[in-house]
Protein backbone atom coordinates (compact mmCIF):
# COMPACT_ATOMS: atom_id res chain seq x y z
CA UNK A 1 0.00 0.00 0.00
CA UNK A 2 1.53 3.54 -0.96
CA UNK A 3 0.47 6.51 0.20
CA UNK A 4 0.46 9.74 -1.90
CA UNK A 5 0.93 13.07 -0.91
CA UNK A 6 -2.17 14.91 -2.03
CA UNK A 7 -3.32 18.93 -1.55
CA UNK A 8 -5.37 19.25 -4.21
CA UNK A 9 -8.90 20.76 -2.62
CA UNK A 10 -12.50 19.56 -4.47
CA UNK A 11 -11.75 17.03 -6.59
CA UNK A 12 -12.75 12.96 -6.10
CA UNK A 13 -10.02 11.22 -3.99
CA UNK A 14 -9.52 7.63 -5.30
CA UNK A 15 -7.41 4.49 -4.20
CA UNK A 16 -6.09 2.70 -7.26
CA UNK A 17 -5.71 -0.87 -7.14
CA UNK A 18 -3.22 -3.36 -9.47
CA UNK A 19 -2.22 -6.52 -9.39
CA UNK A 20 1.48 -7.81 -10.05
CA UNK A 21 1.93 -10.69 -12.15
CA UNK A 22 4.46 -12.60 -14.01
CA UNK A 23 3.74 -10.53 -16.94
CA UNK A 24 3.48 -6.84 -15.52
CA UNK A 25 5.55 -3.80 -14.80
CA UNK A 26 3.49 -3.27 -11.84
CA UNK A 27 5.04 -0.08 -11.16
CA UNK A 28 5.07 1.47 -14.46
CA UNK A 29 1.23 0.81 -14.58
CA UNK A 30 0.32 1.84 -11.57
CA UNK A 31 2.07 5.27 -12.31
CA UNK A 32 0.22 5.37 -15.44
CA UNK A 33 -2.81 4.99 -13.83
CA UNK A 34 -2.37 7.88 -11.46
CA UNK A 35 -1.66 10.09 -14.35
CA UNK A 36 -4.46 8.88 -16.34
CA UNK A 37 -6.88 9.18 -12.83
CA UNK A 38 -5.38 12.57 -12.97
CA UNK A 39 -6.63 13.34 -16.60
CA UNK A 40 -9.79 12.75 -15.38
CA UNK A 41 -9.43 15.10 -12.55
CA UNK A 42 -9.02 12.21 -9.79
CA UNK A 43 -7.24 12.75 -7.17
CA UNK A 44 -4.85 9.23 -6.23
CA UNK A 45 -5.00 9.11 -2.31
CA UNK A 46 -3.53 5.50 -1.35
CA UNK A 47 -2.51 2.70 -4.11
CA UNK A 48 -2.87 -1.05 -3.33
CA UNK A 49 -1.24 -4.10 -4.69
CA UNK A 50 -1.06 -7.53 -4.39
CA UNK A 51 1.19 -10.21 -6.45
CA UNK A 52 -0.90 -12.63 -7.77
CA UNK A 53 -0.43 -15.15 -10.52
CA UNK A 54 -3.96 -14.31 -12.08
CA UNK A 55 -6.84 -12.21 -11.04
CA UNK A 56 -9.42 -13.46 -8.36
CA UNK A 57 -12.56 -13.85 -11.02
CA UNK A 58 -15.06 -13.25 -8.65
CA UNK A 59 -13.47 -9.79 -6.21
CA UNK A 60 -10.03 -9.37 -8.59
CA UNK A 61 -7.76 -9.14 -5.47
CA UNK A 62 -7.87 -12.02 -2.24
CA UNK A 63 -10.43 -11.78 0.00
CA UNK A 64 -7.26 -10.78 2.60
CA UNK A 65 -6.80 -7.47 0.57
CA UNK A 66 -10.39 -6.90 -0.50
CA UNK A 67 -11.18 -6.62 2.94
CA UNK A 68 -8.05 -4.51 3.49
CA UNK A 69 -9.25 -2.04 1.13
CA UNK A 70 -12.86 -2.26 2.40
CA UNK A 71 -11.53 -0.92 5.75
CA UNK A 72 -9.30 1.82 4.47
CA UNK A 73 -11.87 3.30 2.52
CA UNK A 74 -14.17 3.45 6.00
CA UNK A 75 -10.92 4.89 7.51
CA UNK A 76 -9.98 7.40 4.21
CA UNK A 77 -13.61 8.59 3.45
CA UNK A 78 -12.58 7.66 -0.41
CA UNK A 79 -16.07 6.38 -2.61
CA UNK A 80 -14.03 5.55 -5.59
CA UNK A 81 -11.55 2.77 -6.49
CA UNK A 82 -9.98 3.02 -9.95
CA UNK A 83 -8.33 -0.63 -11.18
CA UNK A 84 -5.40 -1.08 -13.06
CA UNK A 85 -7.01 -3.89 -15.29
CA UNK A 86 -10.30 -4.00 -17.06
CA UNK A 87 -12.68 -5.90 -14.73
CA UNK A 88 -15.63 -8.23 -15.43
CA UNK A 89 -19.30 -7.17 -14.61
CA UNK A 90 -19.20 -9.25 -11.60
CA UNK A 91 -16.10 -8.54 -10.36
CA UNK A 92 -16.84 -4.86 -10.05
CA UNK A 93 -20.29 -5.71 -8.22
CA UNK A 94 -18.66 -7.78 -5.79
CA UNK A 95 -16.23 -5.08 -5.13
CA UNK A 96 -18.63 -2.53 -4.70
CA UNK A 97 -20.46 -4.65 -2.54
CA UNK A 98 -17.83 -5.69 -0.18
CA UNK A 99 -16.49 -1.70 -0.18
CA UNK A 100 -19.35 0.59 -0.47
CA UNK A 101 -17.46 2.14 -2.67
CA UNK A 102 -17.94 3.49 -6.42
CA UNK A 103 -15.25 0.99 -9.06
CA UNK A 104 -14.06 2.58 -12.21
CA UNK A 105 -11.72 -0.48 -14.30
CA UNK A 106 -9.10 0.97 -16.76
CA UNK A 107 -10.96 0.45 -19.55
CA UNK A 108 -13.87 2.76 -18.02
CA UNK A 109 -11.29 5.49 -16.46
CA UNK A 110 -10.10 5.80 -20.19
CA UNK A 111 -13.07 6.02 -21.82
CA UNK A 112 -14.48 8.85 -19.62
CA UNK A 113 -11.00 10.67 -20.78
CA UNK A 114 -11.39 10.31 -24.36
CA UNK A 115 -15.06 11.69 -24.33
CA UNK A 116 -14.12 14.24 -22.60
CA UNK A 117 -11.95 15.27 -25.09
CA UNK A 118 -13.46 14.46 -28.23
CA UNK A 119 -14.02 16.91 -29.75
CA UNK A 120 -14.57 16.38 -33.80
CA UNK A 121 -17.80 14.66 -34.93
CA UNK A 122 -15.74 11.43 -36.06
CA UNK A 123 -14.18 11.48 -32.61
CA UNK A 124 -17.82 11.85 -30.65
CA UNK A 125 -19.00 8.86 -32.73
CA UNK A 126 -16.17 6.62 -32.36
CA UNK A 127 -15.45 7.42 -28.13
CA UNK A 128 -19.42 7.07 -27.86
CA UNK A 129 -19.32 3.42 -29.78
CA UNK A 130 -16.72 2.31 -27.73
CA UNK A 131 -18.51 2.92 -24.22
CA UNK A 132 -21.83 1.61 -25.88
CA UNK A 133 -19.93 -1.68 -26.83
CA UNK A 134 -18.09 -1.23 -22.70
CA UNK A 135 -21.48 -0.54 -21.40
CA UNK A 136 -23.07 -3.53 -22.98
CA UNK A 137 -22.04 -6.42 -20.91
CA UNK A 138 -22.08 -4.72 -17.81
CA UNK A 139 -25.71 -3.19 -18.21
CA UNK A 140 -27.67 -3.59 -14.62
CA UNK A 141 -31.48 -3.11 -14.48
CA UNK A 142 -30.68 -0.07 -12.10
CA UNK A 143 -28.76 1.63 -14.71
CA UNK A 144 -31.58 1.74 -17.56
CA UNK A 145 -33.06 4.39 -16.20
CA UNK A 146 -30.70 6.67 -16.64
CA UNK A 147 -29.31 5.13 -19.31
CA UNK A 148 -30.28 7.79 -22.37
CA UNK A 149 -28.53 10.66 -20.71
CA UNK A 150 -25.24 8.19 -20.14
CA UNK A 151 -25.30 7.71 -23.63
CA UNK A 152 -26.24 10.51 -25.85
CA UNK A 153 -28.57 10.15 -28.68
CA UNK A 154 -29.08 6.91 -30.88
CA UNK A 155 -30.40 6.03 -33.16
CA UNK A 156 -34.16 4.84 -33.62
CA UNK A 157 -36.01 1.72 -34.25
CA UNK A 158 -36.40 0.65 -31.44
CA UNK A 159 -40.08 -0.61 -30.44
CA UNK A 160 -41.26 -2.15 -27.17
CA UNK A 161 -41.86 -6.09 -28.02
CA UNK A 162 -44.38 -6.49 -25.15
CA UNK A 163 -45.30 -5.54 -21.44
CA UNK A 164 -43.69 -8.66 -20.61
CA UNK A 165 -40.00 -7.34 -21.64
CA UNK A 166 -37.77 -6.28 -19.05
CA UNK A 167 -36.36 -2.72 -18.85
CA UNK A 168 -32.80 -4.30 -18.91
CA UNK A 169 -33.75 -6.02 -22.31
CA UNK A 170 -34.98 -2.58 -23.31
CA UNK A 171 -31.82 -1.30 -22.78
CA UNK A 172 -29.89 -4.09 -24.62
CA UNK A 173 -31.94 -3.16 -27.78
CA UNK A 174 -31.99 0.56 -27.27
CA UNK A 175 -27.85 0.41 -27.39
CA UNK A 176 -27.80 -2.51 -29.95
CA UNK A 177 -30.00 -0.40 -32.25
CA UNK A 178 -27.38 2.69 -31.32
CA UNK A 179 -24.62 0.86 -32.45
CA UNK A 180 -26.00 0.11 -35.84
CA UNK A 181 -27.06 3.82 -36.02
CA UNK A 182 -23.39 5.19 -34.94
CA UNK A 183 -21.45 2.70 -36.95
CA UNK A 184 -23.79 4.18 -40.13
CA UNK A 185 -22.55 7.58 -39.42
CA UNK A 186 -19.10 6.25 -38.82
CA UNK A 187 -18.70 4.70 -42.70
CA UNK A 188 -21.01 8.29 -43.96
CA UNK A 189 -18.19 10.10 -42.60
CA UNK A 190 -15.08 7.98 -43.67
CA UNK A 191 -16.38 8.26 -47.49
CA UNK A 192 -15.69 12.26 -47.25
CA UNK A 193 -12.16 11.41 -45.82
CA UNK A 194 -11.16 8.80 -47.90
CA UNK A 195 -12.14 11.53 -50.42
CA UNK A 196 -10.53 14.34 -49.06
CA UNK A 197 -6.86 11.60 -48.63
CA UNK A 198 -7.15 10.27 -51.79
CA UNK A 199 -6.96 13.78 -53.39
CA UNK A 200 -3.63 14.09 -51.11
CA UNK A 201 -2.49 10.97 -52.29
CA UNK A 202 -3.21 12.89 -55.91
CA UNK A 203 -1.09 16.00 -55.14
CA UNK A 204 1.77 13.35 -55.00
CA UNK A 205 3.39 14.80 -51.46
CA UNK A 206 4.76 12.24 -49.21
CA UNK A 207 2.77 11.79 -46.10
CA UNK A 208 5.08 12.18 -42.87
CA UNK A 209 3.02 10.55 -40.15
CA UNK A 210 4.29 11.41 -36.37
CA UNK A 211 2.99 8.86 -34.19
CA UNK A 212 3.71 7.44 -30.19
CA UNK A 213 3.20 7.30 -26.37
CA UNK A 214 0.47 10.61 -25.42
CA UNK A 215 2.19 13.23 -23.96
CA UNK A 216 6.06 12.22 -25.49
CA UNK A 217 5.94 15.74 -27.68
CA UNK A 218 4.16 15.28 -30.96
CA UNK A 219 2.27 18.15 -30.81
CA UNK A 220 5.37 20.06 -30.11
CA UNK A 221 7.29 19.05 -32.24
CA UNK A 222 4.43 19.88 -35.38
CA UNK A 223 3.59 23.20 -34.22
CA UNK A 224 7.21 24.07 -34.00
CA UNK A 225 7.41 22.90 -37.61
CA UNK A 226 4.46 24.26 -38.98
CA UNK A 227 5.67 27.61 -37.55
CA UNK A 228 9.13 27.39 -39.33
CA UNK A 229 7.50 25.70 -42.60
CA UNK A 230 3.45 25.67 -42.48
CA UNK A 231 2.01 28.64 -44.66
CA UNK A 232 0.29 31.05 -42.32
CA UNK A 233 0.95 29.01 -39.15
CA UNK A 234 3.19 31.24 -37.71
CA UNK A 235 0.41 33.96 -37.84
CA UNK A 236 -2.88 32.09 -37.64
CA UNK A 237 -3.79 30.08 -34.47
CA UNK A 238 -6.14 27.71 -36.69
CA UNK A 239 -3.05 26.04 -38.24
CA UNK A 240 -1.49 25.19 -35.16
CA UNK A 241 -2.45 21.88 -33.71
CA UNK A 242 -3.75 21.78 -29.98
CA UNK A 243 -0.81 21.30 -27.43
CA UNK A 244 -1.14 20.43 -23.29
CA UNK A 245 1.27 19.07 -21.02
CA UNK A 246 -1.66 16.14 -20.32
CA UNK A 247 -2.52 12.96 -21.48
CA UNK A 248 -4.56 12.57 -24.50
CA UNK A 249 -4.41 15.94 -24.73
CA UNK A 250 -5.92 15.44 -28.62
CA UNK A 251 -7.85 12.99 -30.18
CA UNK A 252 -7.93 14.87 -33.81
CA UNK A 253 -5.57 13.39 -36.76
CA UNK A 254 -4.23 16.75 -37.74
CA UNK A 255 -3.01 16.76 -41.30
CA UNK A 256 -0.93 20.33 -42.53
CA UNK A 257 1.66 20.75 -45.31
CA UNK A 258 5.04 21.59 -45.23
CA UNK A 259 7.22 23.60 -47.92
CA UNK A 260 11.07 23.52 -47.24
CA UNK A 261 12.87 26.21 -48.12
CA UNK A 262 14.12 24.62 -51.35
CA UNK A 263 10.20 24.17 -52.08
CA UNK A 264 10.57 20.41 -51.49
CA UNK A 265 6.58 19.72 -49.69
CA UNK A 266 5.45 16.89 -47.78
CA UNK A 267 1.88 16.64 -45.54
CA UNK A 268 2.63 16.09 -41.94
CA UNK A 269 -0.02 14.57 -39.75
CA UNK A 270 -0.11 14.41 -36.04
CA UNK A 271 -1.76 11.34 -34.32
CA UNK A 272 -3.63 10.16 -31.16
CA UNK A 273 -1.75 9.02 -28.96
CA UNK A 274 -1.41 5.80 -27.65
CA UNK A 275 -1.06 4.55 -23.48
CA UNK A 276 -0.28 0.76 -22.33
CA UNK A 277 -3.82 -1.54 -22.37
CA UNK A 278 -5.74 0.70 -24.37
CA UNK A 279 -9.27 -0.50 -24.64
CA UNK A 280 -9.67 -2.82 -27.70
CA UNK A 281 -13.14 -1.48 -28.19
CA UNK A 282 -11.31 1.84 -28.42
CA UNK A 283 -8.65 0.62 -30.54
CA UNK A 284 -10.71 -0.78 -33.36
CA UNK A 285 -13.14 2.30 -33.05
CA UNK A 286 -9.84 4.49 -34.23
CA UNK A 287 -8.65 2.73 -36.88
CA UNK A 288 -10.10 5.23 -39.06
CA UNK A 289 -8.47 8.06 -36.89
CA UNK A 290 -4.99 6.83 -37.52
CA UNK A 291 -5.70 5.75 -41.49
CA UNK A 292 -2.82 8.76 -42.07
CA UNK A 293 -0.13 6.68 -40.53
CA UNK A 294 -1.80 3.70 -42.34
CA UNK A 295 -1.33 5.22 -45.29
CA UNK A 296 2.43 7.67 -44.69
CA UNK A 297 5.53 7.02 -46.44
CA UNK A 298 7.25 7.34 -43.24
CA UNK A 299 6.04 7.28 -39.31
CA UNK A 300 8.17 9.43 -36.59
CA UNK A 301 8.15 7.55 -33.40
CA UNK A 302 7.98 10.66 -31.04
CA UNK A 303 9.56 9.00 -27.52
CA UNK A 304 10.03 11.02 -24.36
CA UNK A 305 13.49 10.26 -23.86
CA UNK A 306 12.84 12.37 -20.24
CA UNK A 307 10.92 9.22 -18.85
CA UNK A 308 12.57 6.37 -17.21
CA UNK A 309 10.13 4.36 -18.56
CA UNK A 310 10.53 5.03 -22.35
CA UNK A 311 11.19 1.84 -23.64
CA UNK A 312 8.18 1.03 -22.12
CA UNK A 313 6.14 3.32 -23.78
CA UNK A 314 8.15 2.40 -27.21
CA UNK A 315 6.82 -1.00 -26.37
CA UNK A 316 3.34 0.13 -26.03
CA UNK A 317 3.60 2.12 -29.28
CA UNK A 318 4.85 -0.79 -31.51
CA UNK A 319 2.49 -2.75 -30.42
CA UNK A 320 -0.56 -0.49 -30.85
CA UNK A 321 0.31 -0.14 -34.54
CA UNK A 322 0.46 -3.87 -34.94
CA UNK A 323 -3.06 -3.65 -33.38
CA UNK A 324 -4.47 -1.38 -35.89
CA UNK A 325 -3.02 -2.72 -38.82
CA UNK A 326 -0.33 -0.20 -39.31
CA UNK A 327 2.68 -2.61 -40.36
CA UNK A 328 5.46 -2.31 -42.84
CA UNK A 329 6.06 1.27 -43.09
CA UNK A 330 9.53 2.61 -42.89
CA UNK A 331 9.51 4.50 -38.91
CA UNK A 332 12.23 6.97 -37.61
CA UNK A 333 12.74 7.21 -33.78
CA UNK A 334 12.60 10.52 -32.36
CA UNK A 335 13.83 10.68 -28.66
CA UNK A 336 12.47 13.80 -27.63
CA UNK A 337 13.24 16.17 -24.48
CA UNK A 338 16.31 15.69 -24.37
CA UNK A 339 16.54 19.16 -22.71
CA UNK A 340 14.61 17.68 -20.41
CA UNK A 341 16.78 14.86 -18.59
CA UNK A 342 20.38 14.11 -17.54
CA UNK A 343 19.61 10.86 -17.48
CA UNK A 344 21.89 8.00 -19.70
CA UNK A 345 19.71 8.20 -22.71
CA UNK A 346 20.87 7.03 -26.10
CA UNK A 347 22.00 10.16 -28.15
CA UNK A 348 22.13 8.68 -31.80
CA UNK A 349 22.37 10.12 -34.97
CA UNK A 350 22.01 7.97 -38.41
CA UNK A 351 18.85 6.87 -40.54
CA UNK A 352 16.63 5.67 -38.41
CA UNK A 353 17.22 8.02 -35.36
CA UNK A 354 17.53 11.26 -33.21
CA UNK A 355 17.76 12.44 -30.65
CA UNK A 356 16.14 15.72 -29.91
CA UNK A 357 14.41 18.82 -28.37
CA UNK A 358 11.29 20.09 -30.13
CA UNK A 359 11.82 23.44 -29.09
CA UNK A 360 15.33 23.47 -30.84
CA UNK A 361 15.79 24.96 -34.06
CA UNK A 362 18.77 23.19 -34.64
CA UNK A 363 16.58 19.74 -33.36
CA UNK A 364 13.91 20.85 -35.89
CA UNK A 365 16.55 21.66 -38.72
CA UNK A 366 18.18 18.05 -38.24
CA UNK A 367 15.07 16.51 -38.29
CA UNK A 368 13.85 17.74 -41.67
CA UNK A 369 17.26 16.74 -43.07
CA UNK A 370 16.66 13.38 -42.00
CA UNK A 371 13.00 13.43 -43.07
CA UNK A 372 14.19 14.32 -46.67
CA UNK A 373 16.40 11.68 -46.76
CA UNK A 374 13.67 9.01 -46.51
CA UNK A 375 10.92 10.94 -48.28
CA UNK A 376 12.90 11.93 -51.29
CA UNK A 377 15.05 9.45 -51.60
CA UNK A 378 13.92 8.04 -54.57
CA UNK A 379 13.78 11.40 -56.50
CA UNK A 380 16.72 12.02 -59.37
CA UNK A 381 18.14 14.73 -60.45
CA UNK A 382 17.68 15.01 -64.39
CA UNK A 383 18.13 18.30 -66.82
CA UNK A 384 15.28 19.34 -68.80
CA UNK A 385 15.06 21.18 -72.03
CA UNK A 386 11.89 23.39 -71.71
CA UNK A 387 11.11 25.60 -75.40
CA UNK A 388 10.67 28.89 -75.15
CA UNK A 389 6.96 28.71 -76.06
CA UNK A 390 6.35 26.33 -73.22
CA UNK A 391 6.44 28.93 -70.42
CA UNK A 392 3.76 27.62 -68.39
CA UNK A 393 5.88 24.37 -67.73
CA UNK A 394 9.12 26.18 -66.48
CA UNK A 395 6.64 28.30 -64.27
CA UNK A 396 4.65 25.04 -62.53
CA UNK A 397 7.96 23.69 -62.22
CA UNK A 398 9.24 26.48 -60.85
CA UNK A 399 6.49 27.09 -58.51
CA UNK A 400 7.82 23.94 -56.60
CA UNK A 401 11.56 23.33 -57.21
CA UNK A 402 14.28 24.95 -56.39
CA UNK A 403 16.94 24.76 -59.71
CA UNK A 404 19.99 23.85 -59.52
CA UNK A 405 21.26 25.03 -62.53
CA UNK A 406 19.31 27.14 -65.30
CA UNK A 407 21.02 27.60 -68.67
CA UNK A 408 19.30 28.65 -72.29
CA UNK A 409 20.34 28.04 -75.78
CA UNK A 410 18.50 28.83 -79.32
CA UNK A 411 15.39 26.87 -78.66
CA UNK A 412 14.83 26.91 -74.98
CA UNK A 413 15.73 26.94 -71.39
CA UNK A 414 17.93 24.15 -70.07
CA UNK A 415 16.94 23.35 -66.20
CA UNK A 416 18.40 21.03 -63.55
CA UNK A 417 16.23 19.69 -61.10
CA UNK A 418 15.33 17.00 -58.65
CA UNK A 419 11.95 15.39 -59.72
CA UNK A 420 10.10 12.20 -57.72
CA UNK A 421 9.24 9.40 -59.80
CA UNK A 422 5.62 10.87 -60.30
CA UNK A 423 7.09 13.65 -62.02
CA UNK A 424 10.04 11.87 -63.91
CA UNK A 425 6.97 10.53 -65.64
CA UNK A 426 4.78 13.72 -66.17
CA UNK A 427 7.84 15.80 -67.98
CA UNK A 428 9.54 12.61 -69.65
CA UNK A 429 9.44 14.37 -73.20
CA UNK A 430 11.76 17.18 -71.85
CA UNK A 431 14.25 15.05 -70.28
CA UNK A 432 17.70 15.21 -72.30
């Protein structure tokens, strides 16, 4: 049991609880979960653990430390108890039973985060899917009263099949019939953004996706960029992506383009980001949120090279992308904060690494060097002979290169330029 030093005054004072097994970091989770209780404006008060080789299915913990925790929540005045695992319906009765106390699993905890920060239509839709599918299974008769506020408006359909149906078996249908309505909205709404990527995919910029543990920087590390690089984002706040020193402190895919000062462009997107035993309801509700690292020509693993836990959390990443299908795309670690930390971190340099600060210019300037390196790599320089009557080709090509040598003779202009394969093709007949 560990006690934590707490002066915050009116918000919910919790006890977390956790179990160590064979195959947990018992410590790293359990500080997680204070900092996601914290997102949520909990307050931790007292954590408890207990090693055990597998959950207790019916109370979680051993009756020893249930009844542990029954007394210090008497003693504490605490009416919550936030777990470090996601609990079974009965489990978290018998708890409650035994404590008198309110229990919030991890799954739950994290799902009350996300919709509070939802904030895009998509996002609403997908957050409010995943606690209908959560919500499901664990469905008590004395929740479907209230159960219409909980969740928000569904869809219809629904009609009563008889006085002799329960109001729990309302409720099944009324969120069964929600689901099918939300999921409807769900595919209405990915048609317009497979729309709107496929005409990205069409401009023929690579697609730079940053991706990685919330909190490690992202963010950061676009704003900074889209300041140096993103038209108008130094001057207009709507360009700027939002940034918090918090967990999860976006849910939004953010997708801006970026114009080096050779002219060289690329679309960077920012991405949610991703914490250890994230909800698989949650996980396969945004899929469609991360289809721009799906779909990039290179990922940036943004890691918080400040935390002792960062392998951890490189872990966690790795394995979230796996989850959502996001394999086989060429990914560049970024160890990030390294202002931040004198701790024995790796400083590399090479091609599939750096270490960093966001706020750097210098960081920021080595970065796009090594972006350029993987995004353009396979572009070749080639010299083109454009005639004189042809303007309006030396001016589009001009509009987005930089030349690197422009010479004329009788008939034309003779230009030296680095195209991408795309565009190899598109001005073949001028290539000499």
């Amino acid at each position: 049991m560990t006690k934590q030093h707490v002066t915050n005054q009116g918000q919910r004072r919790v006890f977390l609880i956790g179990l160590s097994t064979n195959a947990s970091n018992i410590d790293y989770e359990l500080e997680e979960l204070a900092n996601l209780a914290k997102a949520n404006q909990l307050i931790p008060e007292i954590i408890f653990s207990q090693k055990l080789e597998r959950p207790n299915p019916a109370t979680y913990f051993g009756k020893g430390k249930v009844d542990e925790l029954a007394e210090a929540v008497k003693t504490y005045d605490v009416d919550m108890i936030v777990a470090n695992d996601e609990l079974s319906p009965s489990q978290i009765r018998n708890l409650e039973k035994v404590t008198q106390a309110t229990v919030l699993d991890r799954t739950g905890l994290i799902l009350d985060i996300f919709a509070q920060r939802a904030q895009t239509k998509a996002a609403k839709l997908q957050v409010q899917l995943a606690r209908l599918q959560y919500q499901l299974p664990r469905l008590r008769t004395s929740m479907s009263v209230s159960l219409d506020q909980q969740t928000g408006a569904g869809g219809g359909g629904f009609t009563s099949r008889g006085s002799g149906e329960t109001k729990l078996e309302e409720s099944r249908r009324r969120i069964t019939s929600q689901m099918v309505h939300i999921r409807q909205e769900l595919a209405d709404l990915s048609k317009g953004e497979d729309t709107r990527s496929a005409r990205r995919t069409a401009n023929n910029l690579p697609n730079v996706a940053l991706v990685g543990y919330t909190n490690a920087g992202k963010s950061t590390l676009m704003n900074r960029l889209l300041a140096r690089f993103g038209i108008g984002a130094e001057s207009d706040d709507t360009k700027q992506v939002f940034e918090k020193d918090m967990l999860f402190a976006t849910l939004n895919t953010t997708v801006r383009q970026l114009t080096l000062p050779d002219k060289t462009q690329f679309l960077l997107s920012d991405t949610v980001g991703f914490v250890s035993k994230l909800p698989h309801n949650l996980v396969a509700a945004f899929k469609s949120t991360l289809q721009e690292a799906a779909q990039a020509d290179l990922l940036l693993q943004v890691v918080d090279i400040s935390d002792p836990h960062y392998k951890d959390m490189m872990t966690t990443t790795e394995n979230t992308l796996r989850e959502v299908g996001v394999t086989n795309i060429p990914m560049v670690t970024v160890y990030n904060k390294a202002d931040k930390t004198t701790l024995n971190y790796p400083d590399v340099s090479g091609e599939n690494a750096i270490t960093l600060s966001a706020l750097e210019a210098a960081s920021q300037d080595a970065l796009i060097t090594l972006i350029q390196k993987h995004v353009f790599k396979d572009n070749e320089t080639v010299t083109l002979h454009i005639p004189f009557d042809q303007g309006a080709v030396q001016a589009k090509l001009a509009a987005n290169h930089t030349f690197i040598a422009e010479n004329y003779d009788d008939s034309g202009t003779l230009l030296t330029v680095e195209l991408s394969q795309l565009e190899l093709e598109q001005f073949k007949k001028y290539i000499i």
